[in-house]
Protein backbone atom coordinates (compact mmCIF):
# COMPACT_ATOMS: atom_id res chain seq x y z
CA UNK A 1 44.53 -12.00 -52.25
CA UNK A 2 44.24 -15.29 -53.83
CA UNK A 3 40.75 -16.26 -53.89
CA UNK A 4 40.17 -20.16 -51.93
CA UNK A 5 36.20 -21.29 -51.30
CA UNK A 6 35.19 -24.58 -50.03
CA UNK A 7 32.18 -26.79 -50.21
CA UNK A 8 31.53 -28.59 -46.65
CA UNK A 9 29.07 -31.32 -46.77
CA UNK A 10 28.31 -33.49 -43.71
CA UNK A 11 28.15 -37.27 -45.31
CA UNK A 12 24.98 -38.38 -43.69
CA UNK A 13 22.87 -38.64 -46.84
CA UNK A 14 22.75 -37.78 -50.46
CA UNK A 15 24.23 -34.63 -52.44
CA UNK A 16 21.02 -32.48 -52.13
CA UNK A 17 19.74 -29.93 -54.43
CA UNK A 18 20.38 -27.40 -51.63
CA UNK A 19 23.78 -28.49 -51.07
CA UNK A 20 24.54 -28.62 -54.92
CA UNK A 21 23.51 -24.88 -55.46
CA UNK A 22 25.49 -24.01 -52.65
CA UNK A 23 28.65 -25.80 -53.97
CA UNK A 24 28.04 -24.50 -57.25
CA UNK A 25 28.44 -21.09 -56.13
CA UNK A 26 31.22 -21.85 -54.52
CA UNK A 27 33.13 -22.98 -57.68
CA UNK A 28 31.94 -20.43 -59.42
CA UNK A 29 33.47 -17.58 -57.37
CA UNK A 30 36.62 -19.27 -57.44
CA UNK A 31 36.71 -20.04 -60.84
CA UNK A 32 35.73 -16.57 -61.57
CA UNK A 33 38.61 -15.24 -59.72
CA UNK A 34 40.91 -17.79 -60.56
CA UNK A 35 41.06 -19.00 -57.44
CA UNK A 36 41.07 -22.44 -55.68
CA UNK A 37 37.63 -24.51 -54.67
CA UNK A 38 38.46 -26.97 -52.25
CA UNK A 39 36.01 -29.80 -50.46
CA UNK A 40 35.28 -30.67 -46.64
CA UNK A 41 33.88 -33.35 -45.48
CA UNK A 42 32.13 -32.06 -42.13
CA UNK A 43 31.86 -36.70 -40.39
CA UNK A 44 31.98 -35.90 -37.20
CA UNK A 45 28.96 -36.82 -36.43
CA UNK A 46 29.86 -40.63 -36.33
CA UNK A 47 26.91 -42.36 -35.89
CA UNK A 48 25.37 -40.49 -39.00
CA UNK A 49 28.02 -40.09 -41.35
CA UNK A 50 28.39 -43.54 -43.54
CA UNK A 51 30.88 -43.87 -46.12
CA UNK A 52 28.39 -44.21 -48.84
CA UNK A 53 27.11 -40.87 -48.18
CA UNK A 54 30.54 -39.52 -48.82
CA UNK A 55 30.61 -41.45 -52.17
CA UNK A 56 27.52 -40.14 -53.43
CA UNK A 57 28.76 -36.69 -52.41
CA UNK A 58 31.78 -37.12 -54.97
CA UNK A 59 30.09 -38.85 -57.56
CA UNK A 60 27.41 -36.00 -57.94
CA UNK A 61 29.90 -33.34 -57.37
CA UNK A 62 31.75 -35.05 -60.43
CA UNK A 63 28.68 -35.66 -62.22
CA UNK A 64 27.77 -31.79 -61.89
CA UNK A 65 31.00 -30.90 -63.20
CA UNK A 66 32.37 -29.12 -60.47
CA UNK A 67 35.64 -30.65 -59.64
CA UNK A 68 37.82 -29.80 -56.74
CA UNK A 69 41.56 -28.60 -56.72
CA UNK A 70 43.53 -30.51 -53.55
CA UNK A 71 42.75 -33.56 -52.04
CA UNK A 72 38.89 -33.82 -49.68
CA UNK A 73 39.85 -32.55 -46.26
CA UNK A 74 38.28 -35.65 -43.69
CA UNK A 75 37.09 -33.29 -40.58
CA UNK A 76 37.27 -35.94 -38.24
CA UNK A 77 40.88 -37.08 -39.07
CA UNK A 78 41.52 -33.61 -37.90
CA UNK A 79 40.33 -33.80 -34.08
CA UNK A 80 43.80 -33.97 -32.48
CA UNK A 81 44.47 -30.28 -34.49
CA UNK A 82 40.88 -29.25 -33.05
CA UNK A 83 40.78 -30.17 -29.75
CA UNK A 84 44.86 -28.28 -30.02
CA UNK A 85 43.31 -24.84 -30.82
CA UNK A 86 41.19 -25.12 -27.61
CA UNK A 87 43.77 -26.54 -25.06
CA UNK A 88 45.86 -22.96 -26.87
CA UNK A 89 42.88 -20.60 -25.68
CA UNK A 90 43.00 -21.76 -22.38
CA UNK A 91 46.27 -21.18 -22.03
CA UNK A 92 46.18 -17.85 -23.15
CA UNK A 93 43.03 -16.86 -20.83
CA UNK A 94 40.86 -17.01 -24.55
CA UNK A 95 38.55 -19.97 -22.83
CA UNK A 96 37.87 -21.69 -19.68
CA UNK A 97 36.78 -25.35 -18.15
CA UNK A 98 33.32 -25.44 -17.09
CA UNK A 99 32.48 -27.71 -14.63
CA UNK A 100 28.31 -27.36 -14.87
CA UNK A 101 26.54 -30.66 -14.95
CA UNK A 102 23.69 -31.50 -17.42
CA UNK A 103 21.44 -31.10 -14.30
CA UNK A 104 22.45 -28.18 -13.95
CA UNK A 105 22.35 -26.53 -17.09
CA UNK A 106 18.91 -28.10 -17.60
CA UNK A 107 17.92 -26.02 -14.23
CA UNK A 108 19.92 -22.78 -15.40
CA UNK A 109 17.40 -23.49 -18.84
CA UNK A 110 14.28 -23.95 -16.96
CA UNK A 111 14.57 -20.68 -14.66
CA UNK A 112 15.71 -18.72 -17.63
CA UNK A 113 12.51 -19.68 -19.55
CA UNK A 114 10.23 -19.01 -16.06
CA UNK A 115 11.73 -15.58 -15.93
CA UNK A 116 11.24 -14.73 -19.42
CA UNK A 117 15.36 -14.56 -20.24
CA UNK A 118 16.80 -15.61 -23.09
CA UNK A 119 17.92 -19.11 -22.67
CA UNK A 120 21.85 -19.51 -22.88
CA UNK A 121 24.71 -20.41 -20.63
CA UNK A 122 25.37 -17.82 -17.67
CA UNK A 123 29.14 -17.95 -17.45
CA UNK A 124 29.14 -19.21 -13.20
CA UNK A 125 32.65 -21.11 -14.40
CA UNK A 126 33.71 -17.98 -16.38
CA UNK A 127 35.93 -16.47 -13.62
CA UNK A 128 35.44 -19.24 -10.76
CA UNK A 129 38.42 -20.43 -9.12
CA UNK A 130 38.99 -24.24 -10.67
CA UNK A 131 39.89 -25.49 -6.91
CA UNK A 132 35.91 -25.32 -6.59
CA UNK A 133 35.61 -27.78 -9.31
CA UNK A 134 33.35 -30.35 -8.06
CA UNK A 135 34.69 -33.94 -8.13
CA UNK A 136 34.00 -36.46 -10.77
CA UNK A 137 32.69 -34.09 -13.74
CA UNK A 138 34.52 -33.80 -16.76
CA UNK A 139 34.73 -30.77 -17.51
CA UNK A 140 34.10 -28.41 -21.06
CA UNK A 141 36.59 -26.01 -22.07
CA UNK A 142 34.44 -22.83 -23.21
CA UNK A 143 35.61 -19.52 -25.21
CA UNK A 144 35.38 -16.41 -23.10
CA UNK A 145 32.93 -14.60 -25.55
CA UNK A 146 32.74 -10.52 -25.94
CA UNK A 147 30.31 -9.57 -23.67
CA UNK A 148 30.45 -5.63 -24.45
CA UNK A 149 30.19 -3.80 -27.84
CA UNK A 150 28.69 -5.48 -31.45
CA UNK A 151 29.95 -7.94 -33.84
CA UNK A 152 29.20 -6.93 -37.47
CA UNK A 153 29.03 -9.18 -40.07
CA UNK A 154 29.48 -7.54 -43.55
CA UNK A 155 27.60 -10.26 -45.92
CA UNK A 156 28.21 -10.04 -49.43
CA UNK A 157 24.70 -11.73 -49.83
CA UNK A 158 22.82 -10.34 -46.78
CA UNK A 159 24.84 -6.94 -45.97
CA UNK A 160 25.74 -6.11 -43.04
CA UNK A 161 24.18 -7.90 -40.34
CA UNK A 162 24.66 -6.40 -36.76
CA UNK A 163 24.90 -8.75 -33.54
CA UNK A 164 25.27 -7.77 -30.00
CA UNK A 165 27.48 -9.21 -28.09
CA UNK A 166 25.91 -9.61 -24.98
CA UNK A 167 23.87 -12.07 -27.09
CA UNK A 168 26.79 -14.58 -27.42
CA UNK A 169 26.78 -17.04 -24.90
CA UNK A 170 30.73 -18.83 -23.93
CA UNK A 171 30.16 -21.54 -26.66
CA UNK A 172 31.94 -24.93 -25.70
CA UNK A 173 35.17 -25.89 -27.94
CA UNK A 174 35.79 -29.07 -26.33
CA UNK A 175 33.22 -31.99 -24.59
CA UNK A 176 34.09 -33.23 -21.83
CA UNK A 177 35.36 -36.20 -23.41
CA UNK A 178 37.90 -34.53 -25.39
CA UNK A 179 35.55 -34.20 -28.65
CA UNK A 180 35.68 -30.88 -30.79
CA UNK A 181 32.51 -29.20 -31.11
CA UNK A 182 30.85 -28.18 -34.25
CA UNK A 183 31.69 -24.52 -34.41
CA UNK A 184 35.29 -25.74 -33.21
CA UNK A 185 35.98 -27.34 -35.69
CA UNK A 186 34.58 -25.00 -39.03
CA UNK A 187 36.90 -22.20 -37.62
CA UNK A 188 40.38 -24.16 -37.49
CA UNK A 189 39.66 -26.26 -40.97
CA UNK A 190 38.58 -23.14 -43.19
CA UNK A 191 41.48 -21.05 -41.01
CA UNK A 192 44.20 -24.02 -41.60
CA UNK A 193 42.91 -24.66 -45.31
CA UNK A 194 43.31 -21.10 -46.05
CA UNK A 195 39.30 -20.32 -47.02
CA UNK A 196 39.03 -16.24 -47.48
CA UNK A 197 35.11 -16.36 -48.63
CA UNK A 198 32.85 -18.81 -47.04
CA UNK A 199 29.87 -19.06 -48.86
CA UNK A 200 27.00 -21.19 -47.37
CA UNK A 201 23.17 -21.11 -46.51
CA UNK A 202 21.61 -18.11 -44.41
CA UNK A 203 20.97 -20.94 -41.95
CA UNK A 204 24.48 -20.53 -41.16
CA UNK A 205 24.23 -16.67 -40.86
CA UNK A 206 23.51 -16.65 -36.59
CA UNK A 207 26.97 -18.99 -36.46
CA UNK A 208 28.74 -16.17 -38.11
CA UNK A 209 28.98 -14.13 -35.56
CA UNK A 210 29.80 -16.71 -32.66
CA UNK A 211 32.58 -18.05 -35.10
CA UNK A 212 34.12 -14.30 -35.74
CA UNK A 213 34.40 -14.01 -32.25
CA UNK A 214 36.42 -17.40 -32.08
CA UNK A 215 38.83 -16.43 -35.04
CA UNK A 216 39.82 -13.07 -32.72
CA UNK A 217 40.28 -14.85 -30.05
CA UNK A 218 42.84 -16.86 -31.93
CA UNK A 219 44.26 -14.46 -33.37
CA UNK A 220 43.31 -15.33 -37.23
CA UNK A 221 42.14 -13.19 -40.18
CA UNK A 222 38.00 -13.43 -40.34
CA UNK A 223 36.90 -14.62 -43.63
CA UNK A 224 34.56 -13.00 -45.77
CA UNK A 225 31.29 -14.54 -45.64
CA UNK A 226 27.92 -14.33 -48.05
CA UNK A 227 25.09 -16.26 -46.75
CA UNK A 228 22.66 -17.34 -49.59
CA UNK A 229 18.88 -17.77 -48.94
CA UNK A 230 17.55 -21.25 -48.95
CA UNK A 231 15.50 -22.88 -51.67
CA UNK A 232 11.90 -23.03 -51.34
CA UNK A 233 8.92 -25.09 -53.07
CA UNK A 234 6.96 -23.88 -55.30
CA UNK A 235 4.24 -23.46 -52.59
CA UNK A 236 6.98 -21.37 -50.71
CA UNK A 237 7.68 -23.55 -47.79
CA UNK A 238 10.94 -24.99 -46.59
CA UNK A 239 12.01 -27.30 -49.73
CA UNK A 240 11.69 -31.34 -48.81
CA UNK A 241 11.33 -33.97 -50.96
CA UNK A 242 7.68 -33.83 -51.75
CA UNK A 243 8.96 -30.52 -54.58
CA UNK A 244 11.68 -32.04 -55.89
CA UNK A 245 14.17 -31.76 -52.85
CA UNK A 246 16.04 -34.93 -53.87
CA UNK A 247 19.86 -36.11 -54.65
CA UNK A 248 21.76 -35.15 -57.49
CA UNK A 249 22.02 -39.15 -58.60
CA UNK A 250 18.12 -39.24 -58.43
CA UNK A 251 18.24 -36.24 -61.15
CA UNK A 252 21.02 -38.14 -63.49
CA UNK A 253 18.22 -41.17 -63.54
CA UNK A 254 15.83 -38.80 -64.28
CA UNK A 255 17.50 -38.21 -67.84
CA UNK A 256 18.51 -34.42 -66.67
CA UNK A 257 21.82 -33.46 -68.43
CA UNK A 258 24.28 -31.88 -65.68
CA UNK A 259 24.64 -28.78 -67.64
CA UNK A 260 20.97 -27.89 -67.62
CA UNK A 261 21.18 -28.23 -63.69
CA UNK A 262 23.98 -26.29 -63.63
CA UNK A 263 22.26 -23.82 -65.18
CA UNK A 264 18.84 -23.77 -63.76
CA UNK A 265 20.78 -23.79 -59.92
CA UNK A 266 22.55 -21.02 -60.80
CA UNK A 267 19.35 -18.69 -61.79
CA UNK A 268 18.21 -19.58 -58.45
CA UNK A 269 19.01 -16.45 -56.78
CA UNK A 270 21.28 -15.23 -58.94
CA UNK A 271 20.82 -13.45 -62.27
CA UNK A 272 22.30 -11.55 -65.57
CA UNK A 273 20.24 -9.18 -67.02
CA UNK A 274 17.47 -11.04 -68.82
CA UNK A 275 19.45 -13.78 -69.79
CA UNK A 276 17.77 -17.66 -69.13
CA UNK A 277 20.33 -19.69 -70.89
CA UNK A 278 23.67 -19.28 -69.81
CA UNK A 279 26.39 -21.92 -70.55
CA UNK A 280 29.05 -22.64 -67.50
CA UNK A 281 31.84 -20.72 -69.69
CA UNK A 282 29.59 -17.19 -69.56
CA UNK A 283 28.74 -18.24 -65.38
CA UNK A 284 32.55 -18.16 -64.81
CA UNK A 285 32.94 -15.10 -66.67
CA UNK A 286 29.96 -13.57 -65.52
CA UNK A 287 29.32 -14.79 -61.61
CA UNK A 288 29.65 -12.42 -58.83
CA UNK A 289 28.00 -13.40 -55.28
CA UNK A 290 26.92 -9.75 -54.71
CA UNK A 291 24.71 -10.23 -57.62
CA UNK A 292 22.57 -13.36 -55.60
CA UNK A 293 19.58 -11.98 -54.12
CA UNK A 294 18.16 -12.24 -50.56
CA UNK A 295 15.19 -13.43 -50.56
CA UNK A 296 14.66 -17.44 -51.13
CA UNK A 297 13.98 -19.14 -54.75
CA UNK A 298 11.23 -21.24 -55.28
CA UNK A 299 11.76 -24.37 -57.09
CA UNK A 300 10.03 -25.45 -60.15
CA UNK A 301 10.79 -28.81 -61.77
CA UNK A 302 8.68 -27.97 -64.99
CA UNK A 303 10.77 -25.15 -65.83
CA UNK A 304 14.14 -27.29 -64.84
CA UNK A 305 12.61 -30.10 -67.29
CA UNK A 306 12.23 -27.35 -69.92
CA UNK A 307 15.70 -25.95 -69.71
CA UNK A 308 16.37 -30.01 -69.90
CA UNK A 309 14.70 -30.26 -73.02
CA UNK A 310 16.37 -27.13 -74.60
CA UNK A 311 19.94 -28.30 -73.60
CA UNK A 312 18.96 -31.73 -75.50
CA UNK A 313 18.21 -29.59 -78.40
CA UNK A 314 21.84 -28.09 -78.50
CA UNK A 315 23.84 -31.48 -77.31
CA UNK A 316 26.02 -33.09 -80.04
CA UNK A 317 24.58 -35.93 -81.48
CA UNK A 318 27.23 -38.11 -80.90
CA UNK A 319 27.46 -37.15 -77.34
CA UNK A 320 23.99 -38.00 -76.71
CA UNK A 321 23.65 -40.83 -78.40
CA UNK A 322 26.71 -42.25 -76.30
CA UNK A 323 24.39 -41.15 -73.36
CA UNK A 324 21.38 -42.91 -74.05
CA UNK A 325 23.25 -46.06 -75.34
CA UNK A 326 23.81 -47.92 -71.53
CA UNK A 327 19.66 -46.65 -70.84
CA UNK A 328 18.87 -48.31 -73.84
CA UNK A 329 20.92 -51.52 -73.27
CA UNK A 330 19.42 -51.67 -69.64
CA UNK A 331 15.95 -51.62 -70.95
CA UNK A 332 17.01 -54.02 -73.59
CA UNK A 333 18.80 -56.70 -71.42
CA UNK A 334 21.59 -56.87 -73.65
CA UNK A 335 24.21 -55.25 -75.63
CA UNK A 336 22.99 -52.88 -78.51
CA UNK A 337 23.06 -54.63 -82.05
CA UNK A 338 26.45 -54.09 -83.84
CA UNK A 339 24.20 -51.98 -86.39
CA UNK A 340 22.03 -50.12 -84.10
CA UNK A 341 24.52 -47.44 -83.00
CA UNK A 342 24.69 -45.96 -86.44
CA UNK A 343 20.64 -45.88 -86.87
CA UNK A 344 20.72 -43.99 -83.25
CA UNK A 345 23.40 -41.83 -84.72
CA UNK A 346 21.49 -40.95 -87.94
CA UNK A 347 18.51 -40.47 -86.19
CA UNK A 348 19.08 -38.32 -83.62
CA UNK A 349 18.42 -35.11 -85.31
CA UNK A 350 14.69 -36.32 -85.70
CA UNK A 351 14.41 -37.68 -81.88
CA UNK A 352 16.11 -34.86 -79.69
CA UNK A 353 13.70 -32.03 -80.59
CA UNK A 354 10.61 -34.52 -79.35
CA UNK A 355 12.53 -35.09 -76.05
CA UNK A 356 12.24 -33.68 -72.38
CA UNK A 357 15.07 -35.65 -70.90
CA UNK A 358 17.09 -38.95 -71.83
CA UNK A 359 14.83 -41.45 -70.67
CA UNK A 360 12.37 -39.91 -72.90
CA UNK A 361 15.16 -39.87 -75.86
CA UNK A 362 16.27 -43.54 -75.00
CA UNK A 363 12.81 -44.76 -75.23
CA UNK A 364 12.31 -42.88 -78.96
CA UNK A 365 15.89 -44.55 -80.12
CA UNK A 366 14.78 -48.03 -79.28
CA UNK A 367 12.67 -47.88 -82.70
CA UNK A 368 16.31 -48.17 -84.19
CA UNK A 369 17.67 -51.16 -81.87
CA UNK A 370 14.88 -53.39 -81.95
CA UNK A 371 16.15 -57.01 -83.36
CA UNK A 372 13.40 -58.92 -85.20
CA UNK A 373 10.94 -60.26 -83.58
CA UNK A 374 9.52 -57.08 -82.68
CA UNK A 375 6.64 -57.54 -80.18
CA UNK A 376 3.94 -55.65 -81.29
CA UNK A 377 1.83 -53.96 -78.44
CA UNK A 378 -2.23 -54.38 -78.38
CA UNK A 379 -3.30 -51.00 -80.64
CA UNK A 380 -0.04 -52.33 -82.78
CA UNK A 381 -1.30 -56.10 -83.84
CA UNK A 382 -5.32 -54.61 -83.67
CA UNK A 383 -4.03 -52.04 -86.53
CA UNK A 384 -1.61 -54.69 -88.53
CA UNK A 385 -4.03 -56.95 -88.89
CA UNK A 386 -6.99 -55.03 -89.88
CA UNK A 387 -4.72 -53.44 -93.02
CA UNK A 388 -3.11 -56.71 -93.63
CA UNK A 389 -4.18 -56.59 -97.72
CA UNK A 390 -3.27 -52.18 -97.72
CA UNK A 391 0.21 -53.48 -95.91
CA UNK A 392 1.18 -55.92 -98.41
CA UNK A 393 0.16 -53.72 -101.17
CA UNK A 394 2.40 -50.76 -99.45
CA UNK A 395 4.84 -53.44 -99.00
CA UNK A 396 5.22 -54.15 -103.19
CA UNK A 397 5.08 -50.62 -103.66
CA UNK A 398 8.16 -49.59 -101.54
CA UNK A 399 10.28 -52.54 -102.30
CA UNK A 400 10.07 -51.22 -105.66
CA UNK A 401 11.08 -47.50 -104.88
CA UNK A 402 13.81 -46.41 -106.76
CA UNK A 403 15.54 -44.02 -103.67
CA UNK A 404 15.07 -44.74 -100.38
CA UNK A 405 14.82 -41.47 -98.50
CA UNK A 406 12.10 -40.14 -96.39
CA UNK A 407 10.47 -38.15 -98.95
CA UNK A 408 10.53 -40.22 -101.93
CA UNK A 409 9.07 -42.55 -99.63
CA UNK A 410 6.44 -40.59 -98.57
CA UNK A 411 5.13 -39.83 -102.12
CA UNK A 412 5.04 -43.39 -103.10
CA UNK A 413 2.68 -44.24 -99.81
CA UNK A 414 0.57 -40.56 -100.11
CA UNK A 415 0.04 -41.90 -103.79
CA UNK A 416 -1.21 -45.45 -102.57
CA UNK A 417 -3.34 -43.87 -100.11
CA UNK A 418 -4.36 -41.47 -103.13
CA UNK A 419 -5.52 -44.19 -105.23
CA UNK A 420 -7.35 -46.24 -102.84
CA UNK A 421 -9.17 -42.84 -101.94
CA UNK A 422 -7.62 -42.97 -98.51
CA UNK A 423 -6.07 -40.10 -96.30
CA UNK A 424 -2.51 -40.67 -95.73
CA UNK A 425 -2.76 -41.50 -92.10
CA UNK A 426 -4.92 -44.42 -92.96
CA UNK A 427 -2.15 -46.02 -94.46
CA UNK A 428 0.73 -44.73 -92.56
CA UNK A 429 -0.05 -45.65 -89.12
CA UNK A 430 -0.95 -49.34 -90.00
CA UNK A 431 2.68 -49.05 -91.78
CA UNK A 432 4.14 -47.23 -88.31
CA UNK A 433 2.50 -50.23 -86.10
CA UNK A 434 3.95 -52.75 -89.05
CA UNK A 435 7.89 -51.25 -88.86
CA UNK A 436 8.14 -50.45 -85.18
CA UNK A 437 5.78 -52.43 -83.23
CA UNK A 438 3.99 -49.04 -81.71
CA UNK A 439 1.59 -46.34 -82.34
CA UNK A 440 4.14 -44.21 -81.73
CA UNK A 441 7.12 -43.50 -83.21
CA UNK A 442 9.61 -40.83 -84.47
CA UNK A 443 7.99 -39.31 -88.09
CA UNK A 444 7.37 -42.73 -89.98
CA UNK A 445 9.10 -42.16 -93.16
CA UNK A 446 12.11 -40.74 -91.50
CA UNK A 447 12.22 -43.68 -89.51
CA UNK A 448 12.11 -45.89 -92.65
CA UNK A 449 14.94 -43.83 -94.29
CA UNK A 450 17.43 -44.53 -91.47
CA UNK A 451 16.11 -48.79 -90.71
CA UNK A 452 17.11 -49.03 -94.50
CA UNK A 453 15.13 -50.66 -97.31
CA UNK A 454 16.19 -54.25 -96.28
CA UNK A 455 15.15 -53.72 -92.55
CA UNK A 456 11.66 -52.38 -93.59
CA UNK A 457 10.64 -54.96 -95.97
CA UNK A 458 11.81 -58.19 -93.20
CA UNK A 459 9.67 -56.08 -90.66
CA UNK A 460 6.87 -56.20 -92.95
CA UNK A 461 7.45 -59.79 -93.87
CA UNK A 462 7.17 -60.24 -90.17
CA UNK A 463 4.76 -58.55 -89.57
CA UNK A 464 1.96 -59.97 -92.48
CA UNK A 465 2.35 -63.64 -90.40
């Protein structure tokens, strides 16, 4: 059997961290088996369900890396095939119309709940004569649910989960304006797009059993299903946006590289050995849903920020320093100077390690795209101009040095700083607020190495007016 998963998102609001674990696992188990992962959109819900929902859905599935193999299935496009399924039930005795109006279920509801009964639909159409239909009422067509025996549901998350089928009420399949219900409709899409593991929250795990029923009664193979526990905060309750519970574009601004999300989702419930750091290649390899536990994860964004920082650490230079470039230019206003990419370049080695994300590694590279003037900040211009006379001396001494690297460079200010019977710092953080404008900066002389002698000696020019 040829593996096929899907990811089925309803488009009323951003790709949340929730729905991104979910999908992950999802591509995962199909990538593992070399199977297919394909996408839903669940927009039947019309008056939710906005186009630029189902952008941002794409855009952070793409961002996250996990790309789809055919072509999004819309679920709405798909009534007609829907509403089909339950006009074939009927026909075969599967389902019935249920003439019952609101009032009236509201009443069955209320007497139910007086009389301490669980509160569900009776079945009074379920084998009533249609000639007693009452006039003017549109009615539902419902599936004739088991009534006798259990339904078992053998999770690969959960295991199996037993549900008795006098507990299944005759769900409706089609409103009585012709509309496909919910559960309707997640049957005949994963059914007609071929989906043999369904892989989704536990919240979903009470609709397996309803939905199991619905396959038999068409006729279909049941999928396998694994219901995964939900995320929690770090406080243990439900996650919402006050942890962290936020889209997957908000986490791109926040500097977090998709492949340390990747990887902190997927030790969310699910685990190898001891290992913390596990690139996408070993997850493929490695991923098995039995393996995801059943109890829920807690979410912790200081531990996600220091898996950030570690994939930083072990990014290409070159690919991060195309990363940060558009950050920096937006901070900037403009394009990058023509020489600035090369500093960034050089320097990166030097900036990444001191770096929790890449806002925080933008902001360190600007110390290598600033264009004269500088802009000094207030501790900046207080510390220039009380070393004015040490910074013109430091200036005669480096224009002078013979090699301009960091360490050479170094020993020619430690040896100023020795002969004026000064600790180093007292010299090198007037020269720090002199070349870059701040208190704080990348290691000075390192800085100096890669701004080149020229650069240094117009900032210091600058700098003593």
């Amino acid at each position: 059997m040829s593996v096929v998963t899907r990811f089925a998102p309803s488009p009323t609001g951003f790709l949340h961290i929730g729905g991104a674990r979910t999908a992950l696992f999802n591509w995962l188990f199909a990538r593992h088996h070399g199977g297919r992962f394909l996408l839903r959109i669940e927009d039947t819900d019309r008056e939710r369900s906005t186009q630029a929902a189902v952008e941002a859905i794409f855009d952070g599935l793409a961002w996250l890396g996990l790309d789809w193999d055919e072509e999004p299935v819309m679920q709405f496009s798909r009534a007609g095939r829907h509403a089909e399924v339950a006009r074939e039930l009927l026909a075969k005795g599967q389902a019935y119309h249920c003439y019952c109006t609101p009032e009236e279920l509201a009443r069955m509801r209320e007497e139910q709940k007086a009389n301490g009964q669980p509160m569900r639909y009776d079945g009074r159409w379920r084998d009533r004569d249609p000639s007693e239909a009452p006039e003017g009422v549109a009615p539902v067509i419902r599936m004739k649910a088991p009534r006798e025996g259990e339904t078992v549901i053998r999770d690969h998350v959960q295991g199996d989960v037993t549900f008795a089928n006098a507990q299944l009420d005759d769900m409706i399949l089609l409103r009585g304006d012709g509309t496909p219900t919910y559960m309707l409709s997640v049957v005949v899409d994963d059914h007609d797009m071929g989906i043999t593991h369904v892989i989704r929250g536990d919240d979903h795990l009470t609709n397996a059993a309803r939905q199991t029923a619905l396959y038999r009664a068409c006729g279909w193979d049941v999928p396998e299903f694994a219901h995964i526990p939900l995320i929690h905060g770090p406080d243990g309750a439900k996650l919402s946006k006050r942890h962290g519970a936020l889209g997957a574009e908000a986490y791109r601004d926040m500097g977090i590289l998709p492949a340390a999300l990747r990887n902190y989702l997927l030790r969310l419930g699910w685990g190898h050995g001891d290992d913390e750091i596990i690139s996408t290649e070993q997850a493929v390899e490695w991923f098995d849903i039995g393996a995801v536990g059943k109890g829920p994860s807690r979410f912790d964004m200081t531990k996600l920020m220091s898996l950030n920082a570690h994939y930083l650490r072990e990014t290409p230079d070159a690919e991060l320093a195309a990363l940060v470039a558009p950050l920096m230019e937006k901070a900037l206003g403009a394009a990058l100077p023509a020489d600035a990419a090369g500093r960034i370049l050089r320097g990166m080695p030097g900036l990444k390690p001191r770096a929790k994300d890449l806002n925080e590694l933008a902001e360190g590279a600007m110390v290598y795209a600033r264009m004269r003037p500088l802009g000094f900040d207030d501790k900046a211009k207080a510390q220039v101009a009380e070393a004015g006379g040490l910074l013109a001396e430091a200036r005669g001494l480096l224009a002078g040095t013979a090699e301009w690297r960091h360490d050479a460079l170094e020993a020619a200010v430690r040896g100023l700083a020795e002969a004026r019977g000064l600790k180093l710092g007292k010299v090198a953080q007037p020269l720090r607020a002199a070349v870059t404008g701040s208190t704080v900066s990348p290691p000075l002389f390192e800085v100096m190495e890669i701004l080149g002698r020229e650069e240094v000696l117009a900032r210091l020019d600058e700098a003593a007016k």
